[in-house]
C-alpha atoms as a PDB file:
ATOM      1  CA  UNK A   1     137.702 148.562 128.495  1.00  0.00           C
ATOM      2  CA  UNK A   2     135.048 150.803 130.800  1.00  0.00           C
ATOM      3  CA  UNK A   3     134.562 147.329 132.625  1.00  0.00           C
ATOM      4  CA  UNK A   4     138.158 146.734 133.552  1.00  0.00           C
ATOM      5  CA  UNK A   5     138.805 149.936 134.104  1.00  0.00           C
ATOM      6  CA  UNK A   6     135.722 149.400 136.883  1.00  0.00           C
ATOM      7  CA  UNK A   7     137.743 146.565 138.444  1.00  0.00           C
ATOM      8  CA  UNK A   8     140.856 148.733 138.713  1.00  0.00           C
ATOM      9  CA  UNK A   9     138.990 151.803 140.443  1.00  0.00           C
ATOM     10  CA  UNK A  10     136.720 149.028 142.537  1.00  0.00           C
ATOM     11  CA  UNK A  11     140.006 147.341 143.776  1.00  0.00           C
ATOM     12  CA  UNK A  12     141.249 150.930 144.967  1.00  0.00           C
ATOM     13  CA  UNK A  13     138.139 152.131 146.355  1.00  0.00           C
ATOM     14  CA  UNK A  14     138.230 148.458 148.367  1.00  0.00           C
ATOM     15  CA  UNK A  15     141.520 148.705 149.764  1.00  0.00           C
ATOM     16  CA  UNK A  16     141.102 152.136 151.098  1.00  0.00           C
ATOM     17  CA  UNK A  17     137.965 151.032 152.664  1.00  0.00           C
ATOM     18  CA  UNK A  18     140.043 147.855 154.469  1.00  0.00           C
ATOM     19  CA  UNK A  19     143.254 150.518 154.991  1.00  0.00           C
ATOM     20  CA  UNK A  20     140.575 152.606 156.845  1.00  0.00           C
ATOM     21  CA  UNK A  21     139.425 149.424 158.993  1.00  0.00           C
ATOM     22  CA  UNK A  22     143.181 148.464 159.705  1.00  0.00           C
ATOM     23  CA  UNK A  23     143.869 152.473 160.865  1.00  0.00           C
ATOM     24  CA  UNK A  24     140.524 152.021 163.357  1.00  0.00           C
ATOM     25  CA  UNK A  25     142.026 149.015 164.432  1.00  0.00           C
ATOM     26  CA  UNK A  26     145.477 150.243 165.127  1.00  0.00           C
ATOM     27  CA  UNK A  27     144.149 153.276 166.974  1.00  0.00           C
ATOM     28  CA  UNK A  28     142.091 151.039 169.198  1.00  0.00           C
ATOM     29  CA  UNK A  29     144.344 148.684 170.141  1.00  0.00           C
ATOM     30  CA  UNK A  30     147.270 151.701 170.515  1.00  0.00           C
ATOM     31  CA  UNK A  31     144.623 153.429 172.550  1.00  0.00           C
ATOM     32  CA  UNK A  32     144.426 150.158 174.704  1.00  0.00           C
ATOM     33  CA  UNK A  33     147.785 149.776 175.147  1.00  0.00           C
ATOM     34  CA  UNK A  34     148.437 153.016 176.833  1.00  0.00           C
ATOM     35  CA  UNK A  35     145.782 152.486 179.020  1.00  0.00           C
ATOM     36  CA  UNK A  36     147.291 148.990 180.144  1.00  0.00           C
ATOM     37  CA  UNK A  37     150.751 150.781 180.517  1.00  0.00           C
ATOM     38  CA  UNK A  38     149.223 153.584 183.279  1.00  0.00           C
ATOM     39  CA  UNK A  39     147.604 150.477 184.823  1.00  0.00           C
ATOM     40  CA  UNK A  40     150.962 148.973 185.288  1.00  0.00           C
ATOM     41  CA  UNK A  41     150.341 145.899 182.633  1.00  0.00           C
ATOM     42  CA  UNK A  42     153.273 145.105 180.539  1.00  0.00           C
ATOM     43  CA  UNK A  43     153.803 143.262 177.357  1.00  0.00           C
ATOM     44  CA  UNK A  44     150.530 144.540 174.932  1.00  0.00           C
ATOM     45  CA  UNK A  45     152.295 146.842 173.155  1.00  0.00           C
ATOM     46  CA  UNK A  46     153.468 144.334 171.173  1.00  0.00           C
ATOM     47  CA  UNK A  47     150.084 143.796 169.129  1.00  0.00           C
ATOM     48  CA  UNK A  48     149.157 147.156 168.831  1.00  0.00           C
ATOM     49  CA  UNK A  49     152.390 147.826 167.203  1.00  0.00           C
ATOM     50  CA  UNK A  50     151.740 144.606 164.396  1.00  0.00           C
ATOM     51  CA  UNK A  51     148.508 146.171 163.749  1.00  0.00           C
ATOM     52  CA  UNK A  52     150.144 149.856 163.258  1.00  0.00           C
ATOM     53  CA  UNK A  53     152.073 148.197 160.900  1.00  0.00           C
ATOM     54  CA  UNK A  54     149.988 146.319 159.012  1.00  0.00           C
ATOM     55  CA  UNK A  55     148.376 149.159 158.642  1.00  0.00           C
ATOM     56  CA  UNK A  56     151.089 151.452 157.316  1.00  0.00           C
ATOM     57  CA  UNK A  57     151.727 148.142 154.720  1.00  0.00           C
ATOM     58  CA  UNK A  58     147.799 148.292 154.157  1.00  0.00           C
ATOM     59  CA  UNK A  59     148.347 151.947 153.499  1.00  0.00           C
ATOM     60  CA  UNK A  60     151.005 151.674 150.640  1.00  0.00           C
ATOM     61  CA  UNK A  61     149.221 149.040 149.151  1.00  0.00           C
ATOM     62  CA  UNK A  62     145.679 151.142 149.124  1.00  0.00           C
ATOM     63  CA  UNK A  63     148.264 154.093 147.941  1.00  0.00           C
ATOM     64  CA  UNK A  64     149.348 152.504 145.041  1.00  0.00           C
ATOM     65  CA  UNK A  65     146.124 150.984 144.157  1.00  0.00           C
ATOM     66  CA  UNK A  66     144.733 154.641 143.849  1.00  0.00           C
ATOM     67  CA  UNK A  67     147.560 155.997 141.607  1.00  0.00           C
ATOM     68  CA  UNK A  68     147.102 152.880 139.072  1.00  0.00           C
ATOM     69  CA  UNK A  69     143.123 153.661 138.944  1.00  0.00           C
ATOM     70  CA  UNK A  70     143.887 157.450 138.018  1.00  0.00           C
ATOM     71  CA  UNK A  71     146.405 156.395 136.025  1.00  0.00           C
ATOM     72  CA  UNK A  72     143.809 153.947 134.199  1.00  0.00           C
ATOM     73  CA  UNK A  73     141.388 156.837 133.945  1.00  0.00           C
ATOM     74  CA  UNK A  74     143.719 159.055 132.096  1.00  0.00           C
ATOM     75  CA  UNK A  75     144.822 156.847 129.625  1.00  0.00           C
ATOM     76  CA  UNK A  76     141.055 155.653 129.205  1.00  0.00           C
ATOM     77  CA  UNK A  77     140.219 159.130 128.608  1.00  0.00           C
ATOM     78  CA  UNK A  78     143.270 160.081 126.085  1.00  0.00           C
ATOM     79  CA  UNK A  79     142.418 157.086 124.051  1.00  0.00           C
ATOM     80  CA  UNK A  80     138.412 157.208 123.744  1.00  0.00           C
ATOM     81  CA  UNK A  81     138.976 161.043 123.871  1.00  0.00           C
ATOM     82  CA  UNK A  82     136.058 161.286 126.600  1.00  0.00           C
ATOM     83  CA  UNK A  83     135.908 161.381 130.384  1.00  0.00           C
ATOM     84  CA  UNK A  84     135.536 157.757 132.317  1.00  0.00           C
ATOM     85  CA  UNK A  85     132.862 157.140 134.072  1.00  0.00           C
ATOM     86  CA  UNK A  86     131.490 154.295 136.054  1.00  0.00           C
ATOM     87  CA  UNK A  87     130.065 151.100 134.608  1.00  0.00           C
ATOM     88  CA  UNK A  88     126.026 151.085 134.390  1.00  0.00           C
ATOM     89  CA  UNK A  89     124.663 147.980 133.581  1.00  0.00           C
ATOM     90  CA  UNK A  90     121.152 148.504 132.158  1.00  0.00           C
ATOM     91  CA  UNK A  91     118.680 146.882 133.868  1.00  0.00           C
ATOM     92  CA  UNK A  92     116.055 145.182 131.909  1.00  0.00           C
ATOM     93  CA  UNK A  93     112.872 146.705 133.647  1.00  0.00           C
ATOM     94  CA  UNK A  94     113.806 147.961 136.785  1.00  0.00           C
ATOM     95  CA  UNK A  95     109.881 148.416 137.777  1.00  0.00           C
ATOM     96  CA  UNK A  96     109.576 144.563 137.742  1.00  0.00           C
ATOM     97  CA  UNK A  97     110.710 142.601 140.856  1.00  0.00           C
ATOM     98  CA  UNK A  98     112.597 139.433 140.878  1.00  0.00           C
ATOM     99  CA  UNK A  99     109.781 137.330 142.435  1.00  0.00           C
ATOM    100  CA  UNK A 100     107.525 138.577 139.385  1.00  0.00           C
ATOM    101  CA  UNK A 101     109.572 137.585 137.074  1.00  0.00           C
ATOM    102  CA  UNK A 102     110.356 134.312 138.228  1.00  0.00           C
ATOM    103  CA  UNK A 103     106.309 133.849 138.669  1.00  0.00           C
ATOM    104  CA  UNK A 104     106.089 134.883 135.046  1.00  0.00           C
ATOM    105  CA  UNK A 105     108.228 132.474 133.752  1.00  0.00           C
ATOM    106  CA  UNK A 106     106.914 129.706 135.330  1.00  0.00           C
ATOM    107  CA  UNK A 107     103.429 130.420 134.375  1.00  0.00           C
ATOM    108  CA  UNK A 108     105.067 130.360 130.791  1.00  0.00           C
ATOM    109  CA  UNK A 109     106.503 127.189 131.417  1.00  0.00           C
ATOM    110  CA  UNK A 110     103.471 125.561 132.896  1.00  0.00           C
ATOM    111  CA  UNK A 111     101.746 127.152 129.011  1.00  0.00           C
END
C-alpha cells in the first residue's frame, strides 16, 4: 500500500513540476508576444495564447493530481492508524559501490 501510495504522490509531485515548466513557457512566449506587438509584428499571439492554455489545462490536471495524493494519504493514515511517509527502499550496503560489487561477483564466478 506505502508503494502505491508513492506512485500517487510521485505522479502529483511530477505534474506540478511539468505545470510549472508549461507556466515558464507561457510567460515567455506571452512576454514575446508583446514585445512583437510594440514592434509592429502581427499574428504571434496566437501561440502564446495555446501555450497559456495548455497551461491552465496542465494546471487542473496537476490540481487534481494533488487532491487525490492527500486524499490517498488520509485514508492511508485512518486505516494503518499512522502517518504516511515516503517509500525507503533499504539499500543492501550503501558503503559498497556498484563497480565493487560487480568485481566481487565475478571473482566468485571465476572461483
Amino acid at each position: 500500500m506505502q508503494i502505491h501510495l508513492q506512485r500517487i504522490v510521485g505522479s502529483a509531485h511530477g505534474a506540478g513540476q511539468f505545470y510549472s515548466r508549461a507556466v515558464t513557457e507561457a510567460r515567455d512566449a506571452t512576454a514575446k508576444a508583446v514585445s512583437d506587438a510594440r514592434d509592429g509584428i502581427v499574428g504571434c499571439d496566437n501561440s502564446a495564447q495555446s501555450k497559456r492554455e495548455f497551461a491552465a489545462d496542465m494546471g487542473i490536471q496537476a490540481f487534481s493530481l494533488r487532491m487525490a495524493a492527500e486524499g490517498a494519504a488520509a485514508a492511508y493514515e485512518r486505516a494503518v492508524r499512522e502517518a504516511w511517509k515516503p517509500f525507503d527502499r533499504p539499500v543492501d550496503n550503501p558503503g559498497q559501490t556498484l563497480d565493487r560489487k560487480a568485481a566481487e561477483a565475478q571473482m566468485d564466478a571465476l572461483g
